[in-house]
Protein backbone atom coordinates (compact mmCIF):
# COMPACT_ATOMS: atom_id res chain seq x y z
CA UNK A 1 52.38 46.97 14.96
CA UNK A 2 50.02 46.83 11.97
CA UNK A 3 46.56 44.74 12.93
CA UNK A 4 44.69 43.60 10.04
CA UNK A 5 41.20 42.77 10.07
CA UNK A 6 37.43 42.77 8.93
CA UNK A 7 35.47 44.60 11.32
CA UNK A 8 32.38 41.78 11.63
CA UNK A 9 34.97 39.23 11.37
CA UNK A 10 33.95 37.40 15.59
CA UNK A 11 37.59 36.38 15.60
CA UNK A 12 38.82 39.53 14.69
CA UNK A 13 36.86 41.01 17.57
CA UNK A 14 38.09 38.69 20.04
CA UNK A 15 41.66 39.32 18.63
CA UNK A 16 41.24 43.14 18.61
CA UNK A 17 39.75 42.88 22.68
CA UNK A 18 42.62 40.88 23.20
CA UNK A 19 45.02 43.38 22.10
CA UNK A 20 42.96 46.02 24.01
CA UNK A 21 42.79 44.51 27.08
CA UNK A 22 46.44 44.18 27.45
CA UNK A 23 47.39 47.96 26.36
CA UNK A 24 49.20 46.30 23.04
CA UNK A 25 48.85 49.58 20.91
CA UNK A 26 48.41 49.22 17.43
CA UNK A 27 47.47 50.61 14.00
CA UNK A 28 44.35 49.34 12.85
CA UNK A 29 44.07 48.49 9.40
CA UNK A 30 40.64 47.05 7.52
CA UNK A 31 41.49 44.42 5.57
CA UNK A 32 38.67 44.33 3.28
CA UNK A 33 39.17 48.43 2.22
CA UNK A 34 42.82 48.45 2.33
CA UNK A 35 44.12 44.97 0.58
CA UNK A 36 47.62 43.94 1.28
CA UNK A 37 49.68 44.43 -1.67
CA UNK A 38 51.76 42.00 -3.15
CA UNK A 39 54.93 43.18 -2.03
CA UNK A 40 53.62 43.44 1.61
CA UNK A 41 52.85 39.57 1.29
CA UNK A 42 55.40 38.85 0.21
CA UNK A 43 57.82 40.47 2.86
CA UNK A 44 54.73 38.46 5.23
CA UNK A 45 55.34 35.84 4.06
CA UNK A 46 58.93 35.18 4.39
CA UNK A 47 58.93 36.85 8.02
CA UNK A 48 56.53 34.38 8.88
CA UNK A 49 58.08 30.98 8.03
CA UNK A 50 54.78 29.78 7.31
CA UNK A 51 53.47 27.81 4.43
CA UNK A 52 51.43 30.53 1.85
CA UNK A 53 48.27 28.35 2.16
CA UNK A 54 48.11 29.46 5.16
CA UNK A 55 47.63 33.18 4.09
CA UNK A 56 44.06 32.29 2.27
CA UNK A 57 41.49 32.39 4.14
CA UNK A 58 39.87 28.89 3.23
CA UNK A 59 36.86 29.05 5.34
CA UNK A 60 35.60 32.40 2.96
CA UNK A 61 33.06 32.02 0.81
CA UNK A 62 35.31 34.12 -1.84
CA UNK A 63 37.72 31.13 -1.35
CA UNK A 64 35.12 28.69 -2.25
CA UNK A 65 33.50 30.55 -5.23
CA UNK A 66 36.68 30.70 -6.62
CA UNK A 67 37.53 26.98 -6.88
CA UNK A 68 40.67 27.32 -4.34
CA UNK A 69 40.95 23.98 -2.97
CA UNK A 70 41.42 22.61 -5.86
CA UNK A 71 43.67 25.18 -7.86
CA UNK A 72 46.03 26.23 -5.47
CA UNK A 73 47.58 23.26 -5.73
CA UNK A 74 48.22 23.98 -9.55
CA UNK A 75 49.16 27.75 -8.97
CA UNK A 76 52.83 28.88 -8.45
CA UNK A 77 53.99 30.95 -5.93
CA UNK A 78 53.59 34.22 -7.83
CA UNK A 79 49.89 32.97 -9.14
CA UNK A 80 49.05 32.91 -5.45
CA UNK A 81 50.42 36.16 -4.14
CA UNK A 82 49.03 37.94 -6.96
CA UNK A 83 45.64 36.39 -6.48
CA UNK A 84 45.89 37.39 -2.39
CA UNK A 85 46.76 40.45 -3.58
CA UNK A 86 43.57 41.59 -5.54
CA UNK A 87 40.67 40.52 -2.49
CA UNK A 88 41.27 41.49 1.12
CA UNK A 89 38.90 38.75 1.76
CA UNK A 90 40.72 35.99 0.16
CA UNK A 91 43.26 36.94 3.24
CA UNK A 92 43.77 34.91 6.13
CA UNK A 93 42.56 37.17 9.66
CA UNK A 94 42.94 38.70 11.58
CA UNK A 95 47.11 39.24 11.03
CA UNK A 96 49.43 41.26 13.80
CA UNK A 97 52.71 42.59 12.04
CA UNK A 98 55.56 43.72 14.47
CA UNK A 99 59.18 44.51 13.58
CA UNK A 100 60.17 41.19 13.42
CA UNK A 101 57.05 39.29 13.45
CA UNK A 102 54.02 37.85 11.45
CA UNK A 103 51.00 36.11 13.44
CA UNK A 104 48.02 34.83 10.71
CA UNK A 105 45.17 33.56 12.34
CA UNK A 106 44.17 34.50 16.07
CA UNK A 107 45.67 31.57 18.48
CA UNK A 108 46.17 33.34 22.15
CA UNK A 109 48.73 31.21 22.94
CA UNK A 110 50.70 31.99 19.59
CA UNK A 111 50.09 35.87 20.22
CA UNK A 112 51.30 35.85 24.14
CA UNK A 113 54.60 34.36 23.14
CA UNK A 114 55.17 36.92 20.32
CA UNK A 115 53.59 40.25 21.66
């Protein structure tokens, strides 16, 4: 499994102790030095049946300067992936990719069913 996160990120710490505390091994990966490219994403995307809103990380302040509430809803798909792809911090954390798998956001309940 792949865990990405941003190290000061209190969530991501929480998620990351989480993991730890339960022997869940995993391959750490900073999201904020090594981006997500746009293929990765992608393939995220679809294994995760989620919406790709919920990829952004709308409570960032990147998110904000940026205008994002109100231009997502104007960008297409492909607008949107390549934006995610350019700013590890417009991403959505802390993220846990298994096999067959794709968690986004750290909801215990959500992550004891899947890991």
């Amino acid at each position: 499994m792949v865990f990405l996160c941003y190290q000061t990120c209190s969530t991501c710490k929480k998620a990351q102790k989480w993991l730890d505390e339960r022997g869940i091994a995993y391959d750490l990966r900073p999201i904020k030095e090594e981006n997500p490219t746009e293929e990765e994403l992608r393939r995220w995307h679809q294994m995760s049946g989620l919406p790709l809103k919920k990829f952004f990380n709308t409570s960032g302040m990147q998110y904000r300067a940026l205008g994002l509430k109100d231009r997502l809803p104007q960008m297409s798909e492909d607008e949107q992936f390549a934006l995610l792809a350019t700013d590890g911090m417009l991403v959505k954390r802390p993220m846990l990719i298994g096999e067959d798998f794709v968690l986004v956001g750290f909801k215990e309940a959500e992550w004891a069913e899947m890991v």
